[in-house]
Protein backbone atom coordinates (compact mmCIF):
# COMPACT_ATOMS: atom_id res chain seq x y z
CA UNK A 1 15.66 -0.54 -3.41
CA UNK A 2 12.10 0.48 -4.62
CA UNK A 3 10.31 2.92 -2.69
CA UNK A 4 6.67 3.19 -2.78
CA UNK A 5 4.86 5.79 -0.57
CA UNK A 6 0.97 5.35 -0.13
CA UNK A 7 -1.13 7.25 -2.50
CA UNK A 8 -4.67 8.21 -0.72
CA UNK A 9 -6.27 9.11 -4.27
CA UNK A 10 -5.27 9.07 -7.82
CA UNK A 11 -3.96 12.60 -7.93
CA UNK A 12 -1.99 11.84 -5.57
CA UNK A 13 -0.13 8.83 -7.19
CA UNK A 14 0.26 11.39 -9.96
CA UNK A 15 2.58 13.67 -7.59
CA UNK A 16 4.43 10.15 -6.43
CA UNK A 17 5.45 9.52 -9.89
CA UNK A 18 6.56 13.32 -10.46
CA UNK A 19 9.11 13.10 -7.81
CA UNK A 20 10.94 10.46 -8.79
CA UNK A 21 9.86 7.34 -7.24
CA UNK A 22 9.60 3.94 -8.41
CA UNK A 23 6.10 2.50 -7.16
CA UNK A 24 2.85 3.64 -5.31
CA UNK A 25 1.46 1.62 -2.90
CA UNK A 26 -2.62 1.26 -2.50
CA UNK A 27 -3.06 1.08 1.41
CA UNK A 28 -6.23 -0.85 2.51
CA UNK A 29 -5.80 1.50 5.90
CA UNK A 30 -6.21 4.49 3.84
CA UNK A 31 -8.82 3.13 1.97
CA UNK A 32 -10.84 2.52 4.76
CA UNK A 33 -9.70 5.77 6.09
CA UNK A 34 -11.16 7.65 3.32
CA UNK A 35 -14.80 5.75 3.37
CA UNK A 36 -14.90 7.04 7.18
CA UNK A 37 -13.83 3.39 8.98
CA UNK A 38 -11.59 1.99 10.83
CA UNK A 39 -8.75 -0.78 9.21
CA UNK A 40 -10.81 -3.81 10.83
CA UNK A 41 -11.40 -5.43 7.39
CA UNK A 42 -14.86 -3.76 7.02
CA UNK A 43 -13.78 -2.70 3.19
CA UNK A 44 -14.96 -5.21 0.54
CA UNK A 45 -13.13 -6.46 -2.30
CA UNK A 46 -14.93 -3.93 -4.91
CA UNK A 47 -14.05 -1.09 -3.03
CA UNK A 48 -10.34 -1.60 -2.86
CA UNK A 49 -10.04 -3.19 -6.46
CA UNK A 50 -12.67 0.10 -7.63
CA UNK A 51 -9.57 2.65 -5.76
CA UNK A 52 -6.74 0.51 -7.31
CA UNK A 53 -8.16 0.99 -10.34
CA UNK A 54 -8.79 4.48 -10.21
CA UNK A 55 -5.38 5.18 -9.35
CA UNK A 56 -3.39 2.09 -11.48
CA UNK A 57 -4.63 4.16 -14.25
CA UNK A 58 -3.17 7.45 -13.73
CA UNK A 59 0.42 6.21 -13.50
CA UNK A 60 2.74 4.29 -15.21
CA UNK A 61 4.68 3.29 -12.46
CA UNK A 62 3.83 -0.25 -10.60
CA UNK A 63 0.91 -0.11 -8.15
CA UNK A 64 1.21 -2.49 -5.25
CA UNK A 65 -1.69 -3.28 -3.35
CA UNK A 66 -3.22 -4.23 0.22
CA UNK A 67 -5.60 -7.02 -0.49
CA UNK A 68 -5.84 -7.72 3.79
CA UNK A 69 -6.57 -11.57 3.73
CA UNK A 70 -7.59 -12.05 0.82
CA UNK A 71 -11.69 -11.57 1.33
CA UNK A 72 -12.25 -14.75 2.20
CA UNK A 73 -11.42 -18.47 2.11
CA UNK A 74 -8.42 -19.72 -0.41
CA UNK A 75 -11.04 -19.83 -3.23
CA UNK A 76 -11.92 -15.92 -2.37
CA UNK A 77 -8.37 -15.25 -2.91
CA UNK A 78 -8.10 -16.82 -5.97
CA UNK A 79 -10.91 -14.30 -6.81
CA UNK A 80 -9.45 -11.44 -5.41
CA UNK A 81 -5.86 -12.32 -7.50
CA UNK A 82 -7.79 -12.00 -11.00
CA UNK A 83 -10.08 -9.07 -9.63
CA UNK A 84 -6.60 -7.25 -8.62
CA UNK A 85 -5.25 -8.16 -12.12
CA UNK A 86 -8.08 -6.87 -14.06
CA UNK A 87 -7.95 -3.33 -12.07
CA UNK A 88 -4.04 -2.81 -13.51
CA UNK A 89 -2.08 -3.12 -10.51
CA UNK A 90 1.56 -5.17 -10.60
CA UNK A 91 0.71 -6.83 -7.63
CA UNK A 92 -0.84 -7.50 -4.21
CA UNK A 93 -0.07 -9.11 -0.78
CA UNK A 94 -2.21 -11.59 1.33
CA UNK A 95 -1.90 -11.64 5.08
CA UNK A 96 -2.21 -14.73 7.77
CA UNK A 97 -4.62 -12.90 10.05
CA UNK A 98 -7.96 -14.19 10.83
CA UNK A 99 -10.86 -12.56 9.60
CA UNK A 100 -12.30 -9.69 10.32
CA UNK A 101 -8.28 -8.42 10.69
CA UNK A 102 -6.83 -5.28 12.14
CA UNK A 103 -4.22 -3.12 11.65
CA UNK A 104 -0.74 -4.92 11.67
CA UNK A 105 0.36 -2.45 14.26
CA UNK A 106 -2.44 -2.33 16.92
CA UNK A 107 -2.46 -5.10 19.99
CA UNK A 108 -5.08 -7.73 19.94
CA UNK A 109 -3.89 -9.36 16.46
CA UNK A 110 -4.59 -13.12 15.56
CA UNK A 111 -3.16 -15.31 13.02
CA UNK A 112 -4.57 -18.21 11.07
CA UNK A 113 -2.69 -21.53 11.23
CA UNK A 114 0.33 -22.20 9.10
CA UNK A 115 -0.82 -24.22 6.87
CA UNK A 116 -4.17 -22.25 6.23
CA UNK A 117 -2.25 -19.23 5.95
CA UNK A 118 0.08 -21.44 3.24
CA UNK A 119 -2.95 -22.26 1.54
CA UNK A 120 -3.80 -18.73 1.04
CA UNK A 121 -0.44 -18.21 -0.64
CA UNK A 122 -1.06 -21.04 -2.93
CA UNK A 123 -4.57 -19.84 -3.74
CA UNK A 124 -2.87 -16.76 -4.81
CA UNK A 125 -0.08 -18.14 -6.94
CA UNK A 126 -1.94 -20.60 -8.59
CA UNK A 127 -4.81 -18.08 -9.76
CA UNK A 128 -3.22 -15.91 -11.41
CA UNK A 129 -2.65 -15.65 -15.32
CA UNK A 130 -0.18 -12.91 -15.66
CA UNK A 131 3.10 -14.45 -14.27
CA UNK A 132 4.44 -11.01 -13.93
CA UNK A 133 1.70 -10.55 -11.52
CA UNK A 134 3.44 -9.89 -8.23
CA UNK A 135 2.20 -11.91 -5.12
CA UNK A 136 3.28 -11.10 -1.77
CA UNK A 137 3.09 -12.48 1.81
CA UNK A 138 2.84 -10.54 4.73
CA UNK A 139 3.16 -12.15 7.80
CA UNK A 140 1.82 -10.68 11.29
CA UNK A 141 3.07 -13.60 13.19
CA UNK A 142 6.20 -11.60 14.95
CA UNK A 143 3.58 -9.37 17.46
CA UNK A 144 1.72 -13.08 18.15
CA UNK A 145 3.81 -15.49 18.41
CA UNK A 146 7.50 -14.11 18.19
CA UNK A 147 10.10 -13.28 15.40
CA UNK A 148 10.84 -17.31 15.19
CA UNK A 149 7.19 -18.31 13.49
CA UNK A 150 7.51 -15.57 11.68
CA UNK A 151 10.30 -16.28 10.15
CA UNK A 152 9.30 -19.87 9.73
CA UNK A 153 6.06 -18.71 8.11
CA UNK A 154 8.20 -16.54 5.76
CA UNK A 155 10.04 -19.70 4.64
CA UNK A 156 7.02 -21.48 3.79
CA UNK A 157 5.50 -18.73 1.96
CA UNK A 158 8.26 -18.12 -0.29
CA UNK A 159 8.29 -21.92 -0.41
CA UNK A 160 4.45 -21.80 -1.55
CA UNK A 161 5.68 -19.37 -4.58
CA UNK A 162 5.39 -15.96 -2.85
CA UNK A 163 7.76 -13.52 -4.75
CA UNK A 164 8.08 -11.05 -1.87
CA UNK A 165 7.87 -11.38 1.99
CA UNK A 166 6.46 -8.70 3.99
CA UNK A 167 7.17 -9.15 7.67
CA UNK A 168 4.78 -6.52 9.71
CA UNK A 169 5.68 -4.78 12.32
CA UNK A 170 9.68 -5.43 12.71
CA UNK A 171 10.85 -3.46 15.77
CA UNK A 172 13.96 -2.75 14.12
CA UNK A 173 17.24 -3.92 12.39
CA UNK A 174 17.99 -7.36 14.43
CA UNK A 175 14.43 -8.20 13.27
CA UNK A 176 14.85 -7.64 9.36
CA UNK A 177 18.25 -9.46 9.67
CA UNK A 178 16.58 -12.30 10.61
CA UNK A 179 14.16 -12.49 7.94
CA UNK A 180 17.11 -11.94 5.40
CA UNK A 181 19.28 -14.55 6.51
CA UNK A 182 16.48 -17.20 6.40
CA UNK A 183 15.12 -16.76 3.18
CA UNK A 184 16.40 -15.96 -0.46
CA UNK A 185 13.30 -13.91 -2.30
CA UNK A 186 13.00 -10.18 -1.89
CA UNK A 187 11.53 -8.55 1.57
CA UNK A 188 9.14 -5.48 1.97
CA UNK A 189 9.68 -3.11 4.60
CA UNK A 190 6.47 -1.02 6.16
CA UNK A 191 7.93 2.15 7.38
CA UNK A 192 4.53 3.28 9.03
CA UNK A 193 4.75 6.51 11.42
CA UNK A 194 3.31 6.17 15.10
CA UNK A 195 3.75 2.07 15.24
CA UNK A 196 5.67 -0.50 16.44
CA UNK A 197 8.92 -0.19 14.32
CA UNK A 198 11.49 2.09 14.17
CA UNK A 199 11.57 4.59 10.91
CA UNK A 200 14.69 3.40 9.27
CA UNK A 201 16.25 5.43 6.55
CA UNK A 202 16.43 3.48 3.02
CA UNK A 203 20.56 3.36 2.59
CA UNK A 204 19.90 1.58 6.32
CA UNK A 205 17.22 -0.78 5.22
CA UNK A 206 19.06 -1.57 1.75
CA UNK A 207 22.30 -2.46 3.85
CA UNK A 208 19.94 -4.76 5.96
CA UNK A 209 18.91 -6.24 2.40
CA UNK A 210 15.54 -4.86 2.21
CA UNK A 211 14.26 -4.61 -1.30
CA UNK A 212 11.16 -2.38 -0.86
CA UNK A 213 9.90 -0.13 1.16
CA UNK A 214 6.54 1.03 1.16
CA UNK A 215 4.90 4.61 3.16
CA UNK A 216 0.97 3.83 3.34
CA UNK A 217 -0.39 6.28 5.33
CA UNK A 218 2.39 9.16 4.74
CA UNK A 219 0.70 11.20 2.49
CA UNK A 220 -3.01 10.82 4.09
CA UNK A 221 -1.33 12.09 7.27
CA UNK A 222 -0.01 15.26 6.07
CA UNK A 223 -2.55 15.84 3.70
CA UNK A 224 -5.25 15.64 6.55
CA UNK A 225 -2.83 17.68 9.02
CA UNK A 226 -2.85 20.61 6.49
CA UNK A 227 -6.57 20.31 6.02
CA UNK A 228 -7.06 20.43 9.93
CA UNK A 229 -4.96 23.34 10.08
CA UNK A 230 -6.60 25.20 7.40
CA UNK A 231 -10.04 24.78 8.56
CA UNK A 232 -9.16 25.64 11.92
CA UNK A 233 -7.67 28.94 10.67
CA UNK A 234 -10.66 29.63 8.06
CA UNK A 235 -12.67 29.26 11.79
CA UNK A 236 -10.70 31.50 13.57
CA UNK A 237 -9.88 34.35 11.24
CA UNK A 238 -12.78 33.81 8.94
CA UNK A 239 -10.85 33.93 5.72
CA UNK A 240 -8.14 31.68 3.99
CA UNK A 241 -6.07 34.66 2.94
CA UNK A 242 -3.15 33.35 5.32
CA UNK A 243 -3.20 29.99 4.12
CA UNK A 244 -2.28 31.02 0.41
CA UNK A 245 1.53 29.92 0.69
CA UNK A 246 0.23 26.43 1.87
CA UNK A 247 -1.73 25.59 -1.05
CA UNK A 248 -0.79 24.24 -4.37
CA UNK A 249 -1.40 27.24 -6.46
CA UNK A 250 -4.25 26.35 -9.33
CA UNK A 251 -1.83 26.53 -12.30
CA UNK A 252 0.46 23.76 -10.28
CA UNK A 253 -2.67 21.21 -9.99
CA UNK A 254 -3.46 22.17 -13.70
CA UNK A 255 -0.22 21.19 -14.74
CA UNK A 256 -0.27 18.18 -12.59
CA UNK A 257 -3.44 16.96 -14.11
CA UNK A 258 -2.20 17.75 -17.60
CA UNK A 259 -4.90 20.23 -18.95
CA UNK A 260 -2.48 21.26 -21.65
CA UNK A 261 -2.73 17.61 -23.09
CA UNK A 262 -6.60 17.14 -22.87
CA UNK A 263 -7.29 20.83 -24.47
CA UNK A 264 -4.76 19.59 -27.42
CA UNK A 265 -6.34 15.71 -27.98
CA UNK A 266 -8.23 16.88 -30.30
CA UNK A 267 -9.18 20.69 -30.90
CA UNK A 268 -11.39 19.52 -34.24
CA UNK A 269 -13.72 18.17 -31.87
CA UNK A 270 -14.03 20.42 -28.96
CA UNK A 271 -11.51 23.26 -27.54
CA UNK A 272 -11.53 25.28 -24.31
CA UNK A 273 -8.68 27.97 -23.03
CA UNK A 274 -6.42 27.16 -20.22
């Protein structure tokens, strides 16, 4: 079971890595989140390949990353395969909704046709030049058209060369036993707070046969809870002085960005106390 919460920045991914886990996932709702927009596919391929680079590069663990539908036709996700490459991440997964999408757990979704949606898969697989190079299929078919296409869209995906499935929006266990009795390559599991599936633990989902499970907006959510909190107390009392034991103190974000390390590189050239 590899678990990979949703870093919103590369510091961030840093702290992911420090606790112990084995992946960070690059959320295009966060993403679009943090430019000040809704998830309706209004980011562009630069922007999310610019953030996946950004953070790819402070880490050593594997990035996986939202690359929505791929920005285009099958030849733009051929594009977007090598773009994702070059940034450093281990991987990405193309969806089957139609363009311009929306998140997988709001009403009002729409799904290309199967065999477009196949094509995009193939598009993916066949572009890229690092066979390590994870490509993954999510399917948004259950909330449209019911668990059944979904499933059968899973099968043809994996068929297509898709190395990991990722059924959105599963309502709960029945629904992920479905998808693991029908096909033989690893599933993803989006445990996404205030949607449409139940939060399920990870011994639960690894009994169910679940192989990943990814956070995405975890970390964005807290992080912007505290900073609502804070400001609303800076407001009210006019000082921060009560929010000290909330922050990360300065010499914990020092040590997280490894000052120690860039003061050391090379003190012939230049040199500055900690």
């Amino acid at each position: 079971m590899l678990r990979f919460p949703g870093a919103f920045n590369p510091l961030s991914a840093r702290l992911i890595e420090r606790h112990g886990f084995e992946g960070v996932y690059i959320s295009g709702a966060v993403i679009a989140a943090d430019l000040g927009l809704p998830d309706i596919g209004l980011t562009t391929l630069t922007e999310v390949a610019g953030r996946s680079q950004q953070i790819a590069r402070v880490t050593a663990l594997p990035a996986l990353a939202d690359a929505d539908t791929g920005f285009g036709e099958p030849m733009n996700v051929a594009r977007t395969v090598q773009i994702m490459e070059d940034a450093g991440v281990a991987g990405i997964h193309i969806e089957d909704q139609v363009n311009p999408k929306r998140c997988g757990h709001m009403d009002g979704k729409a799904v290309v046709g199967r065999d477009a949606a196949v094509q995009r898969i193939k598009a993916a697989v066949a572009a890229r030049r690092d066979p390590g190079f994870v490509i993954a299929a999510r399917t948004d078919a259950a909330a449209v058209a019911g668990i059944g296409v979904a499933v059968d869209r899973a099968k043809a995906f994996a068929d297509a060369g898709a190395d990991l499935i990722f059924p959105e929006a599963m309502a709960g266990e029945a629904d992920f036993q479905r998808f693991r009795a029908a096909i033989d390559v690893p599933i993803l599991a989006n445990m996404t707070e205030f949607g449409k599936s139940k939060l399920l633990d990870v011994t639960t989902l690894q009994n169910l046969g679940v192989n990943v499970v990814i956070y995405p907006v975890t970390l964005l959510r807290l992080a912007m809870h505290a900073a609502e909190t804070g400001l609303t107390t800076i407001a009210a009392a006019g000082s921060q002085e009560e929010l000290l034991d909330r922050m990360q103190h300065r010499r914990d974000l020092y040590d997280l960005l490894d000052y120690e390390s860039y003061n050391t590189f090379d003190t012939g050239i230049y040199n500055f106390r900690v």
